[in-house]
C-alpha atoms as a PDB file:
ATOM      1  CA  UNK A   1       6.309   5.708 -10.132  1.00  0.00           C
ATOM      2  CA  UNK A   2       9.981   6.148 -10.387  1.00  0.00           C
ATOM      3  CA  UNK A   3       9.920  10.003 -10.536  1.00  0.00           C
ATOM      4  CA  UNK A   4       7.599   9.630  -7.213  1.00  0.00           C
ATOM      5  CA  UNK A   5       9.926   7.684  -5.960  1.00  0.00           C
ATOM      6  CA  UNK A   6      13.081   9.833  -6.660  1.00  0.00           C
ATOM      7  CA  UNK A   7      11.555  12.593  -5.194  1.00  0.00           C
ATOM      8  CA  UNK A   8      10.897  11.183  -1.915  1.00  0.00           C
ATOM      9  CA  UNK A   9      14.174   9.964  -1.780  1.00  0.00           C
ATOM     10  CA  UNK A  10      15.754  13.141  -1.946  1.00  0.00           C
ATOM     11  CA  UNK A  11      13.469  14.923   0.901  1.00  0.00           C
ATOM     12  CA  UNK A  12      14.225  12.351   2.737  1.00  0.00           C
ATOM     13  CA  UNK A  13      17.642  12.596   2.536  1.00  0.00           C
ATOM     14  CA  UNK A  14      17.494  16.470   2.781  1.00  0.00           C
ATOM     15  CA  UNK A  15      15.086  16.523   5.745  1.00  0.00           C
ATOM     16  CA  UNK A  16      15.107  13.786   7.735  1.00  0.00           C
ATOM     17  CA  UNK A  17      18.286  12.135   7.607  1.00  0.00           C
ATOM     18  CA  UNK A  18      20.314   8.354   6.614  1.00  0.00           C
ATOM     19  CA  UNK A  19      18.699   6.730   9.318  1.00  0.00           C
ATOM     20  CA  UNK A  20      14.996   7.597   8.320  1.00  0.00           C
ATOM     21  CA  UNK A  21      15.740   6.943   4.460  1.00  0.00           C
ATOM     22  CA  UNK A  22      16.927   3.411   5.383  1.00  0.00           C
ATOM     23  CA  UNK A  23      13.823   2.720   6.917  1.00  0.00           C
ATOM     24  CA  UNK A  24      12.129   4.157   4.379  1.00  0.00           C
ATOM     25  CA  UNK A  25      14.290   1.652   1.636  1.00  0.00           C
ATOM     26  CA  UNK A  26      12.924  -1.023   4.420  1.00  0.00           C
ATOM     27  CA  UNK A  27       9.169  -0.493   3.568  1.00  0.00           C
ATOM     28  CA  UNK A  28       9.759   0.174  -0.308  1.00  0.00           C
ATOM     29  CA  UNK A  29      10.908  -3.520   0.204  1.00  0.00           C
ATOM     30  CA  UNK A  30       7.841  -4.870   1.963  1.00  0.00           C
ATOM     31  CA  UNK A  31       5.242  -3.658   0.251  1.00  0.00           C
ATOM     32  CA  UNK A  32       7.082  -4.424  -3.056  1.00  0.00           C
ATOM     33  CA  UNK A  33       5.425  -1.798  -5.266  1.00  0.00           C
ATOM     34  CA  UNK A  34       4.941  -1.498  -8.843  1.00  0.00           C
ATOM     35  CA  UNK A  35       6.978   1.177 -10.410  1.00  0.00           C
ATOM     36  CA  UNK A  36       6.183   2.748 -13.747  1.00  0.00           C
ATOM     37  CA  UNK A  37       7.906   4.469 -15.622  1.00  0.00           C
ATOM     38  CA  UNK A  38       7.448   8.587 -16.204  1.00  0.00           C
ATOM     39  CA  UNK A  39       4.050   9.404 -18.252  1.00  0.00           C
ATOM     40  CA  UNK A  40       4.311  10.910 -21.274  1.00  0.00           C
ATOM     41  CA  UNK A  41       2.732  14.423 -21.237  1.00  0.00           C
ATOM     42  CA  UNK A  42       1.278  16.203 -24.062  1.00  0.00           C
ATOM     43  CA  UNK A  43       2.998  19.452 -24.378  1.00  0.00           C
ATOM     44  CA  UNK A  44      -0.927  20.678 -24.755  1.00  0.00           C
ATOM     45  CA  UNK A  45      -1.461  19.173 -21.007  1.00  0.00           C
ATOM     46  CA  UNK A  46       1.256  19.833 -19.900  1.00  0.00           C
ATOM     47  CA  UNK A  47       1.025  24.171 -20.397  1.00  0.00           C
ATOM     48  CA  UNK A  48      -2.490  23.980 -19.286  1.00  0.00           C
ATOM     49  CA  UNK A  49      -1.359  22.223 -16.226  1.00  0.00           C
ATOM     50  CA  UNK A  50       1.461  24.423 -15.416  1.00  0.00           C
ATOM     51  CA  UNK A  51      -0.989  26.926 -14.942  1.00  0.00           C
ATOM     52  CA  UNK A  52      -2.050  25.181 -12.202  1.00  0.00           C
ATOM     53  CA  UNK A  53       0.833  23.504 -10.521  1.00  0.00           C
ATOM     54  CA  UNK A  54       4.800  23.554 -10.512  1.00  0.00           C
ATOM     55  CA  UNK A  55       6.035  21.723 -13.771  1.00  0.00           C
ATOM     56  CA  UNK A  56       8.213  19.647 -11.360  1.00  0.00           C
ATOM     57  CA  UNK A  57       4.446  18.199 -10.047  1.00  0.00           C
ATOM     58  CA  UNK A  58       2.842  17.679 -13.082  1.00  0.00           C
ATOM     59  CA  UNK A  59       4.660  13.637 -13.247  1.00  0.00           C
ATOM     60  CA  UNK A  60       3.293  12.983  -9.595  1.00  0.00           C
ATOM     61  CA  UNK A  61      -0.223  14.418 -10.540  1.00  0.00           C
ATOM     62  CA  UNK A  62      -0.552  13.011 -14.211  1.00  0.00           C
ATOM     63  CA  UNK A  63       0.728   9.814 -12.444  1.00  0.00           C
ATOM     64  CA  UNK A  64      -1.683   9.737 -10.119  1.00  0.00           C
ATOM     65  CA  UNK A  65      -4.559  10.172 -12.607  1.00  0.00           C
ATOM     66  CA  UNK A  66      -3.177   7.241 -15.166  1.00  0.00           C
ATOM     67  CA  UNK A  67      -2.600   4.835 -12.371  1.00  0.00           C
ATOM     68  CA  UNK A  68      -6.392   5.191 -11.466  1.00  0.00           C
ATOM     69  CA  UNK A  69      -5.325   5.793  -8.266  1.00  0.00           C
ATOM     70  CA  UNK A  70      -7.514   6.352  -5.225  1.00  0.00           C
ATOM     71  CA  UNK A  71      -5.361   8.529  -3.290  1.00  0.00           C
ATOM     72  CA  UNK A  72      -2.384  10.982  -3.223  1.00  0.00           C
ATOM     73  CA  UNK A  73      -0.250  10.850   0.296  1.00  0.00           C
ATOM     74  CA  UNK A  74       1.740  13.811  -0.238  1.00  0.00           C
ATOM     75  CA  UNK A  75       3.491  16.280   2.107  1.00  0.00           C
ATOM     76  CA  UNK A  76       3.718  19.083  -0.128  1.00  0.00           C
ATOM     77  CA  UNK A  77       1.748  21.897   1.247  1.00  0.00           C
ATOM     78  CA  UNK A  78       3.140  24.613  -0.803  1.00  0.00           C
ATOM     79  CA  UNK A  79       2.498  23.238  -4.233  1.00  0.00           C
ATOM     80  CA  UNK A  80       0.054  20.561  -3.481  1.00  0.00           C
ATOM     81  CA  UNK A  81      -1.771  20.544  -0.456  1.00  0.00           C
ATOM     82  CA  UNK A  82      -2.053  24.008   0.230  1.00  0.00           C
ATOM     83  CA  UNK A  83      -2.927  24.652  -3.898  1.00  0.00           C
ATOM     84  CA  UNK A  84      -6.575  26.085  -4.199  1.00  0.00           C
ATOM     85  CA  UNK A  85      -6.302  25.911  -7.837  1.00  0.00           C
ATOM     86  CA  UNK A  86      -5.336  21.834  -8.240  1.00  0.00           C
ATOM     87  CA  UNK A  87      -8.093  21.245  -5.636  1.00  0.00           C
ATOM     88  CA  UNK A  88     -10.513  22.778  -7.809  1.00  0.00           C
ATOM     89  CA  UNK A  89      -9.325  20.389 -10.253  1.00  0.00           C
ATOM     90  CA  UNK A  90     -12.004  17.668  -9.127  1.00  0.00           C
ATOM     91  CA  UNK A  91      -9.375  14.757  -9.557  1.00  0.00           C
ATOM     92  CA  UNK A  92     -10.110  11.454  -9.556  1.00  0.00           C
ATOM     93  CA  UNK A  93      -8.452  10.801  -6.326  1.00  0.00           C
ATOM     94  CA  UNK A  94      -8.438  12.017  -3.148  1.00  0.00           C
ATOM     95  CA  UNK A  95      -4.796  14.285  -1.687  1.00  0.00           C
ATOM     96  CA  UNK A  96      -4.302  13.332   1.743  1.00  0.00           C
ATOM     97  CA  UNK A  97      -1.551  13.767   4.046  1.00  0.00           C
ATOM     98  CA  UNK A  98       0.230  10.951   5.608  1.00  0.00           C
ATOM     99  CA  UNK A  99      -1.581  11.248   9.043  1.00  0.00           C
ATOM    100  CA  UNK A 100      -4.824  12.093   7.104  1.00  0.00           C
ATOM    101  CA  UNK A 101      -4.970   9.034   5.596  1.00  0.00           C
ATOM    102  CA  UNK A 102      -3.826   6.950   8.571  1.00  0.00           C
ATOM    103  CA  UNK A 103      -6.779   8.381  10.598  1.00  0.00           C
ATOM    104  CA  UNK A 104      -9.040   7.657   7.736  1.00  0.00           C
ATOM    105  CA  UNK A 105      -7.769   4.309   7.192  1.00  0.00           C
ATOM    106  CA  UNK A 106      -7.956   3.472  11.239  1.00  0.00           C
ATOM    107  CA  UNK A 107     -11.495   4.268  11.167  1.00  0.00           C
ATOM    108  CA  UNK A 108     -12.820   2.270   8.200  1.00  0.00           C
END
C-alpha cells in the first residue's frame, strides 16, 4: 500500500540512513509489489479504531485486513507490537517482526 510504503520510507530515511533506503528502493524493485491505493475508512471504524491504535495506524491495519493478508512485518513496538489492546483484536493476520518472521519462514 502506498501509505505503507511512505511510511517506511521516511523511517528509513530518519533512522537508518541514504545508503540503507537505496537498498531498500533495490528490493521494492525485485519483488515488484502491488501497491493500492489508501482504504477508505468509515468515520464509524475509524473512531472505534482509534480507541485502539494511533489514527496514523489505522491505513496500515485496515490495509492489512482488506488485502487478506497473512501477515504484518512491522517494527513498531510502541503502537503496534507492543499494543495489548490491537492484539486482542483477533485479526486476521498474524504481526510479526522482521526477524520473527524470518525465523518462522527458515523453519517451514
Amino acid at each position: 500500500m502506498a501509505y505503507a510504503l511512505a511510511e517506511a520510507e521516511r523511517n528509513i530515511r530518519k533512522k537508518l540512513g541514504k545508503g540503507v533506503l537505496s537498498k531498500h528502493y533495490e528490493n521494492l524493485l525485485a519483488i515488484e509489489p502491488i501497491i493500492q491505493p489508501l482504504p477508505v475508512i468509515s468515520d464509524n471504524l475509524e473512531k472505534r479504531l482509534e480507541e485502539v491504535i494511533d489514527k496514523k495506524d489505522i491505513p496500515i491495519i485496515v490495509g492489512s485486513i482488506l488485502s487478506c493478508a497473512n501477515i504484518l512485518i512491522n517494527l513498531d513496538k510502541k503502537h503496534i507490537l507492543g499494543n495489548r489492546k490491537l492484539l486482542k483484536l483477533q485479526l486476521p493476520f498474524s504481526i510479526m517482526t522482521p526477524g520473527d518472521f524470518l525465523k518462522s519462514f527458515l523453519k517451514a
